[in-house]
Protein backbone atom coordinates (compact mmCIF):
# COMPACT_ATOMS: atom_id res chain seq x y z
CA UNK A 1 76.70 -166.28 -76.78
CA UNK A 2 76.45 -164.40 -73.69
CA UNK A 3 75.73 -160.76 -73.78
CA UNK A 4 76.38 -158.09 -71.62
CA UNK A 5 75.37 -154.51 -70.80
CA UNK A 6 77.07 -151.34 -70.45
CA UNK A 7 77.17 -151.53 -66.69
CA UNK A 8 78.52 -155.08 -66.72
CA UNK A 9 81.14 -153.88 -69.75
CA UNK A 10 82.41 -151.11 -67.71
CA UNK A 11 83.21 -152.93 -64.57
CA UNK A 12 85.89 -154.94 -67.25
CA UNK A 13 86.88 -152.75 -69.05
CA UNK A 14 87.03 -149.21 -67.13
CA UNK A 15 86.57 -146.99 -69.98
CA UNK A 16 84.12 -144.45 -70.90
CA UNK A 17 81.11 -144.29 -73.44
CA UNK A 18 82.47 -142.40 -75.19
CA UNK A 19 86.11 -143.71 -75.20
CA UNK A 20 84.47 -147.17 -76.15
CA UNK A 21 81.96 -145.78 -78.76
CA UNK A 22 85.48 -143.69 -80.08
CA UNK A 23 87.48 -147.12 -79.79
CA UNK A 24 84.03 -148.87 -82.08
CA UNK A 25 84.30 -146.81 -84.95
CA UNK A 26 87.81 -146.76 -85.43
CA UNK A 27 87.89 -150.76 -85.25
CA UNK A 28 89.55 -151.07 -82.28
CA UNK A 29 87.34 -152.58 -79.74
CA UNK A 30 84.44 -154.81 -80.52
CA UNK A 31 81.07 -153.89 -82.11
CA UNK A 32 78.19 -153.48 -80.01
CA UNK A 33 74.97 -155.35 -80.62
CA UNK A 34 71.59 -153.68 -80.98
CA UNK A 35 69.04 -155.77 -78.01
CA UNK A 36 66.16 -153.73 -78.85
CA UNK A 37 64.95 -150.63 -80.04
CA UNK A 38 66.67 -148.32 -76.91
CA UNK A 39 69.38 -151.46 -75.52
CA UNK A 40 72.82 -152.25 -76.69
CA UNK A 41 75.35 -155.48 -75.60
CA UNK A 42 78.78 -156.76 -76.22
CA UNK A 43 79.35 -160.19 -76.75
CA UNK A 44 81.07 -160.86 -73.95
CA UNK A 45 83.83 -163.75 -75.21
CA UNK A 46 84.63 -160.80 -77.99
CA UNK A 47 85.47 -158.74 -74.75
CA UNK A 48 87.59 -161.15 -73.19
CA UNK A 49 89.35 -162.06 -76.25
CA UNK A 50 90.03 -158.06 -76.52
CA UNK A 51 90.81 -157.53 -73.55
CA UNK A 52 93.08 -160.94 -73.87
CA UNK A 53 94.62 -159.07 -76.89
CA UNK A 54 95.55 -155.51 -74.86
CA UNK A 55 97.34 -158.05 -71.91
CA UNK A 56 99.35 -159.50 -74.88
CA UNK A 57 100.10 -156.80 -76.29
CA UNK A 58 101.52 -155.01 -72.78
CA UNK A 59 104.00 -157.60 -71.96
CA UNK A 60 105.55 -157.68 -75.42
């Protein structure tokens, strides 16, 4: 599993903290993981797959 960081995430998908933290809780976009104490990651195939998802979901 490869893990990314925020910086890396947002260059992907060009959302904001907060849009992505609103996007977490409601489901919608995938669960961060806790790194340590003060770091978070995505997993960064459950990003692609998302982001896979959205793509799909725009040319229906």
């Amino acid at each position: 599993m490869q893990t990314i960081r925020f910086a890396q995430l947002q260059k992907r998908v060009p959302l904001s903290r907060t849009q992505i933290w609103r996007l977490e809780r409601q489901g919608l976009f995938p669960k961060r993981i806790q790194l340590s104490a003060n770091t978070v990651g995505w997993d960064a195939a459950e990003i692609d797959e998302w982001l896979q998802q959205r793509k799909e979901a725009s040319n229906a």
